[in-house]
C-alpha atoms as a PDB file:
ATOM      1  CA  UNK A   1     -77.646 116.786 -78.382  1.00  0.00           C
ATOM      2  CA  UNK A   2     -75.997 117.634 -75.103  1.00  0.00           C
ATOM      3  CA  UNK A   3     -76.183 115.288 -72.434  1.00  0.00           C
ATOM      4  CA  UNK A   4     -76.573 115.907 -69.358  1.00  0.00           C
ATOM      5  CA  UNK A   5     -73.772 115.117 -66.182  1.00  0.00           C
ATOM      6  CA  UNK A   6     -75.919 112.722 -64.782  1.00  0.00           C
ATOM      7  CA  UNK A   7     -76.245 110.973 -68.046  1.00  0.00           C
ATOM      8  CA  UNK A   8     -72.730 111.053 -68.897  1.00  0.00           C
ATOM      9  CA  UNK A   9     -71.415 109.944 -65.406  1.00  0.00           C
ATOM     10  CA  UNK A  10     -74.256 106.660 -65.544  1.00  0.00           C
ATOM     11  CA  UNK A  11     -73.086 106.038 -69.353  1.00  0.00           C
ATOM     12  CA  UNK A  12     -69.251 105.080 -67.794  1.00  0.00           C
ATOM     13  CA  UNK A  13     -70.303 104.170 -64.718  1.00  0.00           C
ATOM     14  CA  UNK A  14     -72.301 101.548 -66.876  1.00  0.00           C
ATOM     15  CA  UNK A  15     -69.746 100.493 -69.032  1.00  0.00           C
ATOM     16  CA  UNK A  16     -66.967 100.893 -66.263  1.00  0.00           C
ATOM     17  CA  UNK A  17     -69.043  97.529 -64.173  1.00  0.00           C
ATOM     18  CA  UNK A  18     -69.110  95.738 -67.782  1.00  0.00           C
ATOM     19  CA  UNK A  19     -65.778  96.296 -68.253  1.00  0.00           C
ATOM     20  CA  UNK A  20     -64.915  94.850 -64.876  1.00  0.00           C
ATOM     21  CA  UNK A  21     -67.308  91.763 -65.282  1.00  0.00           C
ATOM     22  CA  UNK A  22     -66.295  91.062 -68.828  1.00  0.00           C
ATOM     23  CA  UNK A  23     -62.677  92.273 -69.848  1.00  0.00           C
ATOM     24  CA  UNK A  24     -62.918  91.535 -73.194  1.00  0.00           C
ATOM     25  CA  UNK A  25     -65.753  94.185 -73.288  1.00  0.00           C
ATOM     26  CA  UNK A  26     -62.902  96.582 -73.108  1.00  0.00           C
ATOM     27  CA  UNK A  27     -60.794  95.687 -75.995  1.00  0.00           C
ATOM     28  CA  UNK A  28     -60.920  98.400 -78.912  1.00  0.00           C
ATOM     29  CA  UNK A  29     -58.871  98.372 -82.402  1.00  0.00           C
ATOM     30  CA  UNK A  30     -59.035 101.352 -84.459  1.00  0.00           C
ATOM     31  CA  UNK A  31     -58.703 101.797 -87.881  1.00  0.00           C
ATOM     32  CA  UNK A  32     -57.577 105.144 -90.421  1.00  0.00           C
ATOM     33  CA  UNK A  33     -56.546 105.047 -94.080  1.00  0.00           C
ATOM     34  CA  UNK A  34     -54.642 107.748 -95.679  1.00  0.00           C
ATOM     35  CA  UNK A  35     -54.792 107.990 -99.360  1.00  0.00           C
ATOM     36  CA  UNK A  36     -52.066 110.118-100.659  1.00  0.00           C
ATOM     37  CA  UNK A  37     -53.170 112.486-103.841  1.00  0.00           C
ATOM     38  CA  UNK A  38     -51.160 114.772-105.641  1.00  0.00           C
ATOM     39  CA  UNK A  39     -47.619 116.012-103.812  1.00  0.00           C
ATOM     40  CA  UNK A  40     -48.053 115.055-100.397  1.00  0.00           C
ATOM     41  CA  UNK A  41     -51.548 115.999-100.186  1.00  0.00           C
ATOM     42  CA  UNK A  42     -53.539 113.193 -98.166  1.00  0.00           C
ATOM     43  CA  UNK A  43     -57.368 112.737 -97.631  1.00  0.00           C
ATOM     44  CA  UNK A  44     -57.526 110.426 -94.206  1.00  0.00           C
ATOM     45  CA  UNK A  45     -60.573 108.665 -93.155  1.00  0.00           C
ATOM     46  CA  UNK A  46     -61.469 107.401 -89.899  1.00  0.00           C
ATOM     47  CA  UNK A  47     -64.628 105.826 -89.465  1.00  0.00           C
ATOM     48  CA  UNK A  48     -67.670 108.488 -91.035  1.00  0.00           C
ATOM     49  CA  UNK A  49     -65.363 111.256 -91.179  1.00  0.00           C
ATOM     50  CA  UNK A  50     -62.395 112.848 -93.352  1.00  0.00           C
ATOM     51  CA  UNK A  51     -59.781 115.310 -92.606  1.00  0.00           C
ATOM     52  CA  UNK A  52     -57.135 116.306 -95.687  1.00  0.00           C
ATOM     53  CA  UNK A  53     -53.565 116.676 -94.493  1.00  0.00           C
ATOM     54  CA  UNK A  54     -50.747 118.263 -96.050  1.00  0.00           C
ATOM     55  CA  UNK A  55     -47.649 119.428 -95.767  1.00  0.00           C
ATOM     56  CA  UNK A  56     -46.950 123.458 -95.501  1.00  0.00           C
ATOM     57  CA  UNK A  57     -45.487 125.007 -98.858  1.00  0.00           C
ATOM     58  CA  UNK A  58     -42.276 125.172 -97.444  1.00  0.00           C
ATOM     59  CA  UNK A  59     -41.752 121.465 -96.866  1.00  0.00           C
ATOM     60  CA  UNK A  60     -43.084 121.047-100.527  1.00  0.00           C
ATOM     61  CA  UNK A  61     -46.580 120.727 -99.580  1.00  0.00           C
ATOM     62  CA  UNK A  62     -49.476 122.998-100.769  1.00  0.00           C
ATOM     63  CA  UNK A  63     -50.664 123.832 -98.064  1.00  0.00           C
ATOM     64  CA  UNK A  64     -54.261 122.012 -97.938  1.00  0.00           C
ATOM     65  CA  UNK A  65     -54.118 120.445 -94.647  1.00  0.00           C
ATOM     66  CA  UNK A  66     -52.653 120.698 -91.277  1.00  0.00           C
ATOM     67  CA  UNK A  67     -49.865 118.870 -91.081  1.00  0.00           C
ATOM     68  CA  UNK A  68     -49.347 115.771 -89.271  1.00  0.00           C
ATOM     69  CA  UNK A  69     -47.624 116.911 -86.939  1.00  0.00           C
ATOM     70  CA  UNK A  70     -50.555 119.410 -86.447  1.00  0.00           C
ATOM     71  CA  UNK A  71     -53.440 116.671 -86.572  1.00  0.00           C
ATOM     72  CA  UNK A  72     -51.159 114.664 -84.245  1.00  0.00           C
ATOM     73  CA  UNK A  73     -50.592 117.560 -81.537  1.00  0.00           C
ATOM     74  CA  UNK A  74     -54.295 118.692 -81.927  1.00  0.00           C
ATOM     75  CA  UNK A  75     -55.018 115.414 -81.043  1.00  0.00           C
ATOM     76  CA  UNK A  76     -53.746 115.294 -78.024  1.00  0.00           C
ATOM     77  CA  UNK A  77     -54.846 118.547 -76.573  1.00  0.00           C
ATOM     78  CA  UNK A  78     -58.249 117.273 -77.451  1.00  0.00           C
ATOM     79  CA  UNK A  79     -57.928 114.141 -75.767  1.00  0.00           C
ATOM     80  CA  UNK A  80     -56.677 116.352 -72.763  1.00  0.00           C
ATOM     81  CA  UNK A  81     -59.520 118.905 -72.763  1.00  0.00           C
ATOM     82  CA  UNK A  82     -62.411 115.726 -73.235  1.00  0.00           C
ATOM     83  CA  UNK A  83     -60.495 114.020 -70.723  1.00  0.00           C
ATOM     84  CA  UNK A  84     -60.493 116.677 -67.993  1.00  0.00           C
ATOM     85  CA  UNK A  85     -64.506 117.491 -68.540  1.00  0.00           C
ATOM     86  CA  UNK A  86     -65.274 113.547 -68.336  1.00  0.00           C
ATOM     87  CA  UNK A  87     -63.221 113.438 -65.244  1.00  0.00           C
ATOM     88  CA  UNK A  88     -64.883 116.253 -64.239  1.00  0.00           C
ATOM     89  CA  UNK A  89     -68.373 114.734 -64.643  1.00  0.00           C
ATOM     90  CA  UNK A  90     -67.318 111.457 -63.491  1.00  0.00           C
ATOM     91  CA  UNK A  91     -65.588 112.934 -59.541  1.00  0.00           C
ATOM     92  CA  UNK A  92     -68.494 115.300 -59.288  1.00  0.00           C
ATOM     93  CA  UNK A  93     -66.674 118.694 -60.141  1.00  0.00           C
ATOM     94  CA  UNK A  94     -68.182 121.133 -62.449  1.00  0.00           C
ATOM     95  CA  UNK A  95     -66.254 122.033 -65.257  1.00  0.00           C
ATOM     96  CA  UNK A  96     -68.100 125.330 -66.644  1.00  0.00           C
ATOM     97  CA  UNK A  97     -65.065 125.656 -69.123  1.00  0.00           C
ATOM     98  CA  UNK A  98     -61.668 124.259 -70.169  1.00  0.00           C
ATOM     99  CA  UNK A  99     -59.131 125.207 -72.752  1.00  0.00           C
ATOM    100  CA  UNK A 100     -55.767 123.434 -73.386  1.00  0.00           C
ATOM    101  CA  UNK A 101     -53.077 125.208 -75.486  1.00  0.00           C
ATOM    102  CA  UNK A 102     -50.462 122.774 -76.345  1.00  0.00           C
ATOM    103  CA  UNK A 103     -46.927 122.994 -77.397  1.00  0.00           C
ATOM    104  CA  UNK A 104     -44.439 120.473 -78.559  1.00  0.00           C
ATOM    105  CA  UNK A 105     -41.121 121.397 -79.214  1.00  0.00           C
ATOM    106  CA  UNK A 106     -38.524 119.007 -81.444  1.00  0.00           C
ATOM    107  CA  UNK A 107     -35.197 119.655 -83.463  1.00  0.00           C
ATOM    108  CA  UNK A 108     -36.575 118.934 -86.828  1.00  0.00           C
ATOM    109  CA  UNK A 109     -32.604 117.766 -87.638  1.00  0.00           C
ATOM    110  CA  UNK A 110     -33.352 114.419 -86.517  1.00  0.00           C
ATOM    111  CA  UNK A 111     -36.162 113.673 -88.693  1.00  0.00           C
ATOM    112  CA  UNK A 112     -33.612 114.781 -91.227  1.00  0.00           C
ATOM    113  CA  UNK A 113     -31.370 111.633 -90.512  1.00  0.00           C
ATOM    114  CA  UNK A 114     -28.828 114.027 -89.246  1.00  0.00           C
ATOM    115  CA  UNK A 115     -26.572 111.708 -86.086  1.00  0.00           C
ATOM    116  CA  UNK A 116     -27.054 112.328 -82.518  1.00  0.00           C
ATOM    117  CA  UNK A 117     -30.581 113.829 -82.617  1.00  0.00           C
ATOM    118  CA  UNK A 118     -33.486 112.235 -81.171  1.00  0.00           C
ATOM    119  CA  UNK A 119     -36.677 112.226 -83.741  1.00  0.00           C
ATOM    120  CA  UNK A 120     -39.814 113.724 -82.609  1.00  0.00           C
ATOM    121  CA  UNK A 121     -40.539 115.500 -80.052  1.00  0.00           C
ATOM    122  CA  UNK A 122     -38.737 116.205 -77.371  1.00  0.00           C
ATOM    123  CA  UNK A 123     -41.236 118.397 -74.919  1.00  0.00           C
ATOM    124  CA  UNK A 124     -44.775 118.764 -74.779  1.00  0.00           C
ATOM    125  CA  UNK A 125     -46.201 121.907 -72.341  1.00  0.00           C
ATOM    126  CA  UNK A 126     -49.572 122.697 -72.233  1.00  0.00           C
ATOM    127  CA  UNK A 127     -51.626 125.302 -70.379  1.00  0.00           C
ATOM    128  CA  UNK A 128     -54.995 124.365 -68.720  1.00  0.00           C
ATOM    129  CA  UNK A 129     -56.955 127.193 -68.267  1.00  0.00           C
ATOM    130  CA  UNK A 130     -60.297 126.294 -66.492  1.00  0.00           C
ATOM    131  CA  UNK A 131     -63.635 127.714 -65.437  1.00  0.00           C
ATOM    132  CA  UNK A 132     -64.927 126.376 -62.261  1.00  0.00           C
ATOM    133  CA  UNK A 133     -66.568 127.529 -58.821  1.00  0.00           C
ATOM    134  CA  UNK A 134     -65.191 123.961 -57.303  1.00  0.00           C
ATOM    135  CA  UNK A 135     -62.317 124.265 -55.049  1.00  0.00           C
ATOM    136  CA  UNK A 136     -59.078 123.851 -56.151  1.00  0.00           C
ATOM    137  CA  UNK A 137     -58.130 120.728 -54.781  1.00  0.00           C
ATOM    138  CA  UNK A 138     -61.182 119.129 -56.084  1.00  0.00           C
ATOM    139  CA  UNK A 139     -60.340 120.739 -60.040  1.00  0.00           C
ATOM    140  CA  UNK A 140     -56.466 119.736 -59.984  1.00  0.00           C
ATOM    141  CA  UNK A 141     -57.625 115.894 -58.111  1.00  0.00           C
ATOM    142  CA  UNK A 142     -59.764 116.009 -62.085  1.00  0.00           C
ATOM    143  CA  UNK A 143     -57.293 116.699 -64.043  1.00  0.00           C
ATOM    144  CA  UNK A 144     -54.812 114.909 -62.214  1.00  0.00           C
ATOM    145  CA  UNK A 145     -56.896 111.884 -62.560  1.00  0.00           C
ATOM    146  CA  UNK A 146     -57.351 112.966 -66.996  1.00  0.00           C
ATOM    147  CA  UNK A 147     -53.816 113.079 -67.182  1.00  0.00           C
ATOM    148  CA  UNK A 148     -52.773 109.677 -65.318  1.00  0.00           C
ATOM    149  CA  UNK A 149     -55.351 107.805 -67.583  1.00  0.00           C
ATOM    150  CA  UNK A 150     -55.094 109.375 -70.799  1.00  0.00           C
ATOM    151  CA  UNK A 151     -54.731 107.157 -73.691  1.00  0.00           C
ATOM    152  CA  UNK A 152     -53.148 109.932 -75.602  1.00  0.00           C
ATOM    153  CA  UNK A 153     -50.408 111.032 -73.086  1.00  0.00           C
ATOM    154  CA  UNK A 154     -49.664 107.522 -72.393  1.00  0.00           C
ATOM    155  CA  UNK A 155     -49.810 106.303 -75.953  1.00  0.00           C
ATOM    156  CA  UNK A 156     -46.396 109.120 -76.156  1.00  0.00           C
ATOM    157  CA  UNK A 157     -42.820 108.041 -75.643  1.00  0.00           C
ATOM    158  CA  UNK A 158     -41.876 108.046 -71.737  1.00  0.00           C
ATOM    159  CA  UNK A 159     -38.857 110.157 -72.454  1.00  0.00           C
ATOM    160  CA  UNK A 160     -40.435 113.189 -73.707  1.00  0.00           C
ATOM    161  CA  UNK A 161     -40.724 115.695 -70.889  1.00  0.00           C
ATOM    162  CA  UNK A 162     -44.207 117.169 -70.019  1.00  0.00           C
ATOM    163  CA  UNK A 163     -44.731 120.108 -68.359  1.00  0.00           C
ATOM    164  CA  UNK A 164     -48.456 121.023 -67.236  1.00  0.00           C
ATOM    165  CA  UNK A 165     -49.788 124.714 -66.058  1.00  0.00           C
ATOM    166  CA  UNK A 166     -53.294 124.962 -64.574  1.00  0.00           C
ATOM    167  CA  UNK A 167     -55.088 128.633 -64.399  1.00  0.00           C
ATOM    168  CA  UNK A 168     -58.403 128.149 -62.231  1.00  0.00           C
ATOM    169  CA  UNK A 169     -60.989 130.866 -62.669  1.00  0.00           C
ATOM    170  CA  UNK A 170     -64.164 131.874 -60.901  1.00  0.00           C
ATOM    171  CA  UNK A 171     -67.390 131.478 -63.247  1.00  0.00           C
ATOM    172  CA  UNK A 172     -68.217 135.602 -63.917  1.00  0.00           C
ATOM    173  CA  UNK A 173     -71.467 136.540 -62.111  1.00  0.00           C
END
């Protein structure tokens, strides 16, 4: 069921005055379990749903899964993209369309133990290519706003550099 903006914006404009009123109202844990099968082959499980995640062949994995570094980087170009339509919703700016391609960059030798190289990643650029008759100031002032309160970007270590290109277009007549 799709709901509609009005709906959406009154659901956390709702829970945004609760939240205010009663702080503990805002206090979330969340729970996964990853039960690891055959190789490196894992089936994880977060709340009603399942994902498998493996490693590629070439790490020694068969293949069955993203990886996690996969899951992990898809998760946070999904955050992005649900962020920037709730936003969206939320300031009043009509989102007809948004796509986020992500890329993180590392140097694989640290996870490798190898001295002097930091572990993870190291950059994370992504592309935001929206759909939208609102005017520019009013689109960037959403996603702006997505990207200062996003759990995911924030939950990611300060010193990895982030780079973020927009692309606005017109909905096609």
């Amino acid at each position: 069921m799709t709901m509609t903006t009005d709906r959406i914006r009154d659901i956390y404009d709702r829970k945004t005055r609760a939240m205010k009123a009663k702080p503990s109202f805002a206090r979330a844990t969340g729970t996964s379990t990853a039960d690891l099968a055959d190789g490196f082959a894992c089936t994880v499980t977060s709340g009603p749903h399942q994902i498998a995640v493996d490693l590629p062949e070439a790490d020694g994995g068969a293949g069955g899964g993203p990886s996690p570094g996969q899951v992990m980087r898809s998760g946070v170009a999904a955050c992005l993209a649900i962020g920037y339509r709730l936003w969206g919703v939320r300031l009043g700016v009509q989102l007809d369309a948004v796509t986020v391609d992500m890329t993180c960059e590392l140097d694989a030798r640290g996870q490798y133990g190898i001295e002097g190289v930091q572990v993870g990643w190291q950059k994370v650029a992504w592309t935001v290519r929206v759909v939208s008759d609102a005017p520019e100031e009013q689109v960037r002032r959403a996603l702006d706003t997505a990207d200062r309160l996003s759990p995911m970007l924030a939950s990611l270590d300060r010193d990895i550099v982030r780079e973020r290109v927009v692309e606005i277009s017109p909905r096609k007549s």
